[in-house]
PDB file of N, CA and C in Angstrom:
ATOM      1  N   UNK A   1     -14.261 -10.448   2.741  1.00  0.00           N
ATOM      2  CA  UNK A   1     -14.421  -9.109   3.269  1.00  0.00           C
ATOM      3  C   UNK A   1     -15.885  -8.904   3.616  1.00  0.00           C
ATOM      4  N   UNK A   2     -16.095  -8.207   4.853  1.00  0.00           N
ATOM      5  CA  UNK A   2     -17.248  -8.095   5.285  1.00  0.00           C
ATOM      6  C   UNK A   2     -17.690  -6.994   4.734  1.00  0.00           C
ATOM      7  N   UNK A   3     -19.415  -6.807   4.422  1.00  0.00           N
ATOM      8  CA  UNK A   3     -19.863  -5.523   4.240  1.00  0.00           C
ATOM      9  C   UNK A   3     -19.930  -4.347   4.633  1.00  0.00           C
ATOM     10  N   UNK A   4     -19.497  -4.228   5.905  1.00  0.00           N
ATOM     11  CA  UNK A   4     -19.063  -3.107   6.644  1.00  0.00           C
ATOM     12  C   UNK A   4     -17.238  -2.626   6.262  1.00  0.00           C
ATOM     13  N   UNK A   5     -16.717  -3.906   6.175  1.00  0.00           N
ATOM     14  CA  UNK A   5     -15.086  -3.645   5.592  1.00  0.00           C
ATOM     15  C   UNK A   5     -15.349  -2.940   4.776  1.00  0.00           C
ATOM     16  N   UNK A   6     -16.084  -3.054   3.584  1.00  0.00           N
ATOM     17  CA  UNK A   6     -16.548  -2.705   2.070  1.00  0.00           C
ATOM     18  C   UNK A   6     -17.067  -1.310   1.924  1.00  0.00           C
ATOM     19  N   UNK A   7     -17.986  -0.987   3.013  1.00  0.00           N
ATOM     20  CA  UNK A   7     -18.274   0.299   3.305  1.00  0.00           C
ATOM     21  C   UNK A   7     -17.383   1.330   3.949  1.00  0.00           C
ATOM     22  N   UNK A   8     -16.472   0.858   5.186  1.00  0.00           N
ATOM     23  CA  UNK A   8     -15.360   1.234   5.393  1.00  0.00           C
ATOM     24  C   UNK A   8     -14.510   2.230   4.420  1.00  0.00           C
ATOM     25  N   UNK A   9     -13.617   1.078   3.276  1.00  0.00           N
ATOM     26  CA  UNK A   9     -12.549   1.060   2.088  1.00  0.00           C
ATOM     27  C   UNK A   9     -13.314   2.357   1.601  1.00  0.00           C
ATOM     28  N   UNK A  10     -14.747   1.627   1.156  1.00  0.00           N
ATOM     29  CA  UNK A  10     -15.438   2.698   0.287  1.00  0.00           C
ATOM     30  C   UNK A  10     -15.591   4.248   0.888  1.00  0.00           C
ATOM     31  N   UNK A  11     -15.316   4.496   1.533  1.00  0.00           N
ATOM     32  CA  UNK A  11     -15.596   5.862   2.665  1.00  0.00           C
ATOM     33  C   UNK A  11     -13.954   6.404   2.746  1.00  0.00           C
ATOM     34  N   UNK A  12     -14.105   7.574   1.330  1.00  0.00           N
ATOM     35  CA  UNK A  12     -12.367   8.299   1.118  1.00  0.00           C
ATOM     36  C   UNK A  12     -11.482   8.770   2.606  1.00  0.00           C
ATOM     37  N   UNK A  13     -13.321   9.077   3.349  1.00  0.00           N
ATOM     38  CA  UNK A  13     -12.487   9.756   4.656  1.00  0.00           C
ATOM     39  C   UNK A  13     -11.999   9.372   5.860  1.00  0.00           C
ATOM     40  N   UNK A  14     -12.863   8.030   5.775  1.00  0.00           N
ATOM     41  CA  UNK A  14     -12.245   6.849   6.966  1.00  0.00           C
ATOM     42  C   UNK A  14     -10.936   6.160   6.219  1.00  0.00           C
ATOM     43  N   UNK A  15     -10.830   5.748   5.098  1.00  0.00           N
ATOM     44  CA  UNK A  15      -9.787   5.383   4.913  1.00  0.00           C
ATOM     45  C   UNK A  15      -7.938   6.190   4.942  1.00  0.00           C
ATOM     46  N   UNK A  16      -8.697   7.794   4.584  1.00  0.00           N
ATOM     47  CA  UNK A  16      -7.644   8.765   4.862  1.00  0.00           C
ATOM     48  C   UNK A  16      -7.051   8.821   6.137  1.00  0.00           C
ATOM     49  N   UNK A  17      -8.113   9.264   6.834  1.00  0.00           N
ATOM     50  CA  UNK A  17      -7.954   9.287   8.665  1.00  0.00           C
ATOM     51  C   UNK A  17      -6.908   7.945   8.823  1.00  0.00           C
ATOM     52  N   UNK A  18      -7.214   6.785   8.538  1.00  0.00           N
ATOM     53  CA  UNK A  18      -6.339   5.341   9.166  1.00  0.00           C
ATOM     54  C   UNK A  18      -5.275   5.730   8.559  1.00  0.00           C
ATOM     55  N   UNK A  19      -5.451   5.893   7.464  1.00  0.00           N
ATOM     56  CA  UNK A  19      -3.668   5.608   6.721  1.00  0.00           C
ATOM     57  C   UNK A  19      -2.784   6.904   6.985  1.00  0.00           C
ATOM     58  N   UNK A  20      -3.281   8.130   6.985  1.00  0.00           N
ATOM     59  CA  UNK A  20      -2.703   9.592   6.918  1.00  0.00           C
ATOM     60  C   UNK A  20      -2.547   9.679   8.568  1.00  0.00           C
ATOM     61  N   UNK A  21      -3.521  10.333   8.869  1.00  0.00           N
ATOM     62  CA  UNK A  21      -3.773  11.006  10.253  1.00  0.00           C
ATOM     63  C   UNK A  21      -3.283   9.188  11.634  1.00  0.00           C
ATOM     64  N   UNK A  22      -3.458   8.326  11.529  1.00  0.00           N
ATOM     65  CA  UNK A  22      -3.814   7.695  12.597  1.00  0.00           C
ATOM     66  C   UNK A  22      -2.320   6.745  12.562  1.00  0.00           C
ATOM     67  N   UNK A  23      -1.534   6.986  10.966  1.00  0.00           N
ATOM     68  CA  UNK A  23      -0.443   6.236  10.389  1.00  0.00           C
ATOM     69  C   UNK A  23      -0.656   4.527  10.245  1.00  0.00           C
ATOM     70  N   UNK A  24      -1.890   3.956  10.240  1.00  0.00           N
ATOM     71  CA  UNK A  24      -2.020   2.506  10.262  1.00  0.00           C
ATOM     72  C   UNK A  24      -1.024   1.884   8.552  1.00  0.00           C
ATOM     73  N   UNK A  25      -0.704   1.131   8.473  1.00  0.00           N
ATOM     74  CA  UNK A  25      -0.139   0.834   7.240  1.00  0.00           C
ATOM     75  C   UNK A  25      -1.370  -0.111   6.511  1.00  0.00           C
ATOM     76  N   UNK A  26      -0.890  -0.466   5.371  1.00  0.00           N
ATOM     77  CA  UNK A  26      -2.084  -1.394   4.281  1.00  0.00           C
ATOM     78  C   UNK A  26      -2.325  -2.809   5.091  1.00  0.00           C
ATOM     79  N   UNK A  27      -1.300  -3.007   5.830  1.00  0.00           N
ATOM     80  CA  UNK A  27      -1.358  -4.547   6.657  1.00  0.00           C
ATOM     81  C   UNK A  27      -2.743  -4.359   7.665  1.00  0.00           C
ATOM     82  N   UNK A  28      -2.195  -3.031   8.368  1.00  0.00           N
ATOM     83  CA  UNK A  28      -3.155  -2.710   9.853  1.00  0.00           C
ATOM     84  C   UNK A  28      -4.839  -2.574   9.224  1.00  0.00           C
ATOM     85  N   UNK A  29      -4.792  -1.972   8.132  1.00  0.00           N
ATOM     86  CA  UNK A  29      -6.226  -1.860   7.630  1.00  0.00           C
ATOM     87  C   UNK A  29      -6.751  -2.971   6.929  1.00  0.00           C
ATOM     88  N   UNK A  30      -5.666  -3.561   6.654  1.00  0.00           N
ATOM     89  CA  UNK A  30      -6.270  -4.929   5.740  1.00  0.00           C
ATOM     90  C   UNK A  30      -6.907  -5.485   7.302  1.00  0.00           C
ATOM     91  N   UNK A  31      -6.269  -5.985   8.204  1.00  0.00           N
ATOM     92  CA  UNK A  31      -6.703  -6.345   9.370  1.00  0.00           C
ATOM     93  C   UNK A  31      -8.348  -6.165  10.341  1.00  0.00           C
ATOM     94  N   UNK A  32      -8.164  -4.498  10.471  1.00  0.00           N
ATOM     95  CA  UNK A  32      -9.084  -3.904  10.795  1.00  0.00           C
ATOM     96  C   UNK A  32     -10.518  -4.536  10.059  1.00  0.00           C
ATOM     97  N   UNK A  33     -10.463  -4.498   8.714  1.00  0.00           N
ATOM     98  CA  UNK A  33     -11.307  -4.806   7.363  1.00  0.00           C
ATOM     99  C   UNK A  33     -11.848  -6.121   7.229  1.00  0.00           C
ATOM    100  N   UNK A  34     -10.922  -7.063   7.634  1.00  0.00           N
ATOM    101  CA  UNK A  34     -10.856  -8.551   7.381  1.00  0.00           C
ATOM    102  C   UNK A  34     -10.786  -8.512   6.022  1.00  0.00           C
ATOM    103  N   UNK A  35      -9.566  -8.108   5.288  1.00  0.00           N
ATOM    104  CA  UNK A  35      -9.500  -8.143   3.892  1.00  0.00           C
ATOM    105  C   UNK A  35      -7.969  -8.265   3.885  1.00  0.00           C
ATOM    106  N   UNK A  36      -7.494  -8.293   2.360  1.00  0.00           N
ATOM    107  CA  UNK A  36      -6.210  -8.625   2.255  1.00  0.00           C
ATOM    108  C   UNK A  36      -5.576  -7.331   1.792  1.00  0.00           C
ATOM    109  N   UNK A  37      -4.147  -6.684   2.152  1.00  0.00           N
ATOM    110  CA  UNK A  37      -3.204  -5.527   2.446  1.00  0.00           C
ATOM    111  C   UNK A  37      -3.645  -5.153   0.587  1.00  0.00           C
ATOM    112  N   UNK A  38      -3.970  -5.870   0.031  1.00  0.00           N
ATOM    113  CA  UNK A  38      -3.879  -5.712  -1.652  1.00  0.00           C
ATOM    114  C   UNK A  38      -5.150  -4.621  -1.793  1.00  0.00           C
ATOM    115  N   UNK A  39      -5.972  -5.469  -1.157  1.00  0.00           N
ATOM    116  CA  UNK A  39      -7.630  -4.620  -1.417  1.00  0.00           C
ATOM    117  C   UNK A  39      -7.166  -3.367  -0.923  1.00  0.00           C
ATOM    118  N   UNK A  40      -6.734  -3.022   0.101  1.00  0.00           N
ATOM    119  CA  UNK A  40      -6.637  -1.973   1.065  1.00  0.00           C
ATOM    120  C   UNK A  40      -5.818  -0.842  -0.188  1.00  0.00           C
ATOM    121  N   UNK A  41      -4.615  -1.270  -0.371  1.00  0.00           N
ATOM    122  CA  UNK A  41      -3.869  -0.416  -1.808  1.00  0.00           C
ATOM    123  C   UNK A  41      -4.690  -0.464  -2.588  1.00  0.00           C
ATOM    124  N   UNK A  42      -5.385  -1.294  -3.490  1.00  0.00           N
ATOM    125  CA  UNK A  42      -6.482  -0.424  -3.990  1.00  0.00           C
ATOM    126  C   UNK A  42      -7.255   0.258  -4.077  1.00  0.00           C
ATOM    127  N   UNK A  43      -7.759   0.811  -2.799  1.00  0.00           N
ATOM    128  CA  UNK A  43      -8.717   1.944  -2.296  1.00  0.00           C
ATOM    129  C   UNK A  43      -8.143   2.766  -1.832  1.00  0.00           C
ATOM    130  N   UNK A  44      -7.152   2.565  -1.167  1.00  0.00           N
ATOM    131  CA  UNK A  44      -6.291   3.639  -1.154  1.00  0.00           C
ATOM    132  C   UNK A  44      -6.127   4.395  -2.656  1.00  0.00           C
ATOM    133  N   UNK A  45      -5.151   3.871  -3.435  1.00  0.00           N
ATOM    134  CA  UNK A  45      -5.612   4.248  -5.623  1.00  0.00           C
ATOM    135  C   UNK A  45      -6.357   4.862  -5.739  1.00  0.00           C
ATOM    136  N   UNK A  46      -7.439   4.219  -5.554  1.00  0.00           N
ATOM    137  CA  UNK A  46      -8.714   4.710  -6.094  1.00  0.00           C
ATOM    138  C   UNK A  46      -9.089   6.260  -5.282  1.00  0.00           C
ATOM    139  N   UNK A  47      -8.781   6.179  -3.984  1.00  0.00           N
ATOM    140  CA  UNK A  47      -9.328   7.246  -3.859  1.00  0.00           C
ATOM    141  C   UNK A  47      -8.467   8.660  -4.051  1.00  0.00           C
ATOM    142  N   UNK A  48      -7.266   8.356  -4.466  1.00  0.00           N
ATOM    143  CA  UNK A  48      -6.183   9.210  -4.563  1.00  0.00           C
ATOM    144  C   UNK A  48      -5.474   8.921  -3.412  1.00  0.00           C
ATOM    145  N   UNK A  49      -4.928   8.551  -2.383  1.00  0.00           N
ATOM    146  CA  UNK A  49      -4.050   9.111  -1.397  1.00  0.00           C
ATOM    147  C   UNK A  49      -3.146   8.351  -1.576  1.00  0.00           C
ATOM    148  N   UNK A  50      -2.479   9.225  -1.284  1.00  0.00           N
ATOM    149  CA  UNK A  50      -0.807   9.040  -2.019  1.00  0.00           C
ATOM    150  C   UNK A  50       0.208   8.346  -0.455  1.00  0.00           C
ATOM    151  N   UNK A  51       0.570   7.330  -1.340  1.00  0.00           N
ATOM    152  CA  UNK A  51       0.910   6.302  -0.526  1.00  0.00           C
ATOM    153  C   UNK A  51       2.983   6.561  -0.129  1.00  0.00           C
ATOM    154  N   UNK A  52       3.430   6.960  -1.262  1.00  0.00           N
ATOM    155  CA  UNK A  52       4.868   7.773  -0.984  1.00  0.00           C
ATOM    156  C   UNK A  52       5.498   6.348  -1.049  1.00  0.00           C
ATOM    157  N   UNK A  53       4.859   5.233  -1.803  1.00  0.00           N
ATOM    158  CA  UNK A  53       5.372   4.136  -1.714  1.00  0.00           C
ATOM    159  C   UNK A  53       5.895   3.876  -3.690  1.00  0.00           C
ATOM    160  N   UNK A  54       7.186   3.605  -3.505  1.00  0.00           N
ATOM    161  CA  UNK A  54       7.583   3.009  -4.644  1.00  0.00           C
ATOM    162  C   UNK A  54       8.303   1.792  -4.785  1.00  0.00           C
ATOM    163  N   UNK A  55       8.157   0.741  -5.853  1.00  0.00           N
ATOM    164  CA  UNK A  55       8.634  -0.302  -5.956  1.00  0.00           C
ATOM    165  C   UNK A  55       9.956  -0.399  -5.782  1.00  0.00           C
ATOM    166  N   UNK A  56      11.013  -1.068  -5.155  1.00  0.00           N
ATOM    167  CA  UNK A  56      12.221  -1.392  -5.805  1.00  0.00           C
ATOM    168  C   UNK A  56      12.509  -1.128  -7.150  1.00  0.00           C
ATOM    169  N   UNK A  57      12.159  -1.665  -7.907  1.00  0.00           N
ATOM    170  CA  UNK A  57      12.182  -1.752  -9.498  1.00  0.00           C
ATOM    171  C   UNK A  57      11.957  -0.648  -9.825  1.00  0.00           C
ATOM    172  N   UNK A  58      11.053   0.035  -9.503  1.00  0.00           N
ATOM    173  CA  UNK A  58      10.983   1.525 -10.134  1.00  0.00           C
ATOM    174  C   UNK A  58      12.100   2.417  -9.298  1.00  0.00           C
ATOM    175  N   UNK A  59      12.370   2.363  -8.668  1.00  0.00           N
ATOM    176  CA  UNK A  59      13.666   3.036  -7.760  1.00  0.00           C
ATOM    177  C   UNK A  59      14.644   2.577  -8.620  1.00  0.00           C
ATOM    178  N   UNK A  60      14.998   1.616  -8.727  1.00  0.00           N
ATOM    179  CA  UNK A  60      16.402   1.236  -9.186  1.00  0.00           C
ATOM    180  C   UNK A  60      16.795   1.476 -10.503  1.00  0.00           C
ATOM    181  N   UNK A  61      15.287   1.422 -11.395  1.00  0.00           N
ATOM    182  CA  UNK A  61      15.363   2.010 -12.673  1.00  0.00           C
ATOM    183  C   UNK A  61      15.316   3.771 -12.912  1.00  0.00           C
ATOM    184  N   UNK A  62      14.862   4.242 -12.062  1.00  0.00           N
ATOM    185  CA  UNK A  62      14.919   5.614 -11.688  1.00  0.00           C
ATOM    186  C   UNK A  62      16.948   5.930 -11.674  1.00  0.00           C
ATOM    187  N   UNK A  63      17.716   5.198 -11.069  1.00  0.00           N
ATOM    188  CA  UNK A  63      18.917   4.981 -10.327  1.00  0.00           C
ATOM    189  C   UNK A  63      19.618   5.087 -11.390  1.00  0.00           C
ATOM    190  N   UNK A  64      19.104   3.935 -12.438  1.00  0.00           N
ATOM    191  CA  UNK A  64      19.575   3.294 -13.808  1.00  0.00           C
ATOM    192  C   UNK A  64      20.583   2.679 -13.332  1.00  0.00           C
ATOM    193  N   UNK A  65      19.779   1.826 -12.485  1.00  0.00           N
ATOM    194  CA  UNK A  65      20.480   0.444 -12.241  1.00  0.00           C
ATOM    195  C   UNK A  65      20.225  -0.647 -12.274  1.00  0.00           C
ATOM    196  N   UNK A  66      20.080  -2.007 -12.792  1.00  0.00           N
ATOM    197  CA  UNK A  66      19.730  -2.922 -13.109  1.00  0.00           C
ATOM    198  C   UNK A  66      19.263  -3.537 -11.755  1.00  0.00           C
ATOM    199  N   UNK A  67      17.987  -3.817 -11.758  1.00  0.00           N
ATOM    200  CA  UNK A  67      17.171  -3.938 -10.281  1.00  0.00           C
ATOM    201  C   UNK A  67      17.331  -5.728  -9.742  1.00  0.00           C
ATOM    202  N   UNK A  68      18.045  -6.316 -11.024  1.00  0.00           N
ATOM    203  CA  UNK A  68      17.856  -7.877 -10.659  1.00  0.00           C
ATOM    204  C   UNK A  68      19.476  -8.088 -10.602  1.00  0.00           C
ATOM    205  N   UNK A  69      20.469  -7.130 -10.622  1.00  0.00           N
ATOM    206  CA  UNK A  69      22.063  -7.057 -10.712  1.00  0.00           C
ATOM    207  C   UNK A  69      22.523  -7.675  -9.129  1.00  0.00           C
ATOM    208  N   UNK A  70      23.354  -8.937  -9.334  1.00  0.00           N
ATOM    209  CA  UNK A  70      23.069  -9.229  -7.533  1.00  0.00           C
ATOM    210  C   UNK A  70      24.257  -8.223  -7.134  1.00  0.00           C
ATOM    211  N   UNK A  71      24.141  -8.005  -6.192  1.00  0.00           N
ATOM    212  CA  UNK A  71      24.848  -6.879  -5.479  1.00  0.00           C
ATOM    213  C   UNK A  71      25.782  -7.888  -3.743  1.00  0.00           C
ATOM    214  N   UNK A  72      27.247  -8.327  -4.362  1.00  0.00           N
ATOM    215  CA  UNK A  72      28.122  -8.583  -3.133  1.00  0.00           C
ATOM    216  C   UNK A  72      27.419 -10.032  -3.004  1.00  0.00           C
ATOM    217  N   UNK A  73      27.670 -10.539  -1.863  1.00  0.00           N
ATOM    218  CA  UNK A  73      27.556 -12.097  -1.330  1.00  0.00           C
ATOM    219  C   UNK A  73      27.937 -13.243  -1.905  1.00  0.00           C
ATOM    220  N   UNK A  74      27.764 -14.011  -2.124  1.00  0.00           N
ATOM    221  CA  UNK A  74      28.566 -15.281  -2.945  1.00  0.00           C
ATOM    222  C   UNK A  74      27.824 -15.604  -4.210  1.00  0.00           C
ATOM    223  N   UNK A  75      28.537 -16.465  -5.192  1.00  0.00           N
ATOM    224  CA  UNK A  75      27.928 -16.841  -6.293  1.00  0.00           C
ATOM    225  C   UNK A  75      28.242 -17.765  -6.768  1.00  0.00           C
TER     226      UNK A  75
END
């Protein structure tokens, strides 16, 4: 990651603007950044903005449904 990526991430309001206002996803900014979609969710975290993203696993346990239960196709 370049130092400008770094300054970027680090800047709550450029990173808001891409992800909120402009709709880029963690891929498009990882991109933008030259960094990986991971770093990008972490600054996103960090700075609070709420991503409306939940795991499978936490969905399915939310469901109370066993998230690794295979569901139909062959066996």
């Amino acid at each position: 990651m370049t130092r400008a990526a770094d300054e970027r991430l680090a800047d709550p309001d450029w990173l808001r603007e891409q992800y909120v206002e402009r709709d880029l996803t963690s891929y498009e900014i990882a991109e933008l950044c030259d960094c990986t979609p991971s770093t990008v969710s972490r600054w996103l975290q960090k700075h609070g903005v709420d991503t409306g993203q939940t795991s499978l696993v936490a969905e399915a346990r939310a469901a109370d449904v066993d998230p690794f239960e295979r569901v139909g196709g062959d066996d």
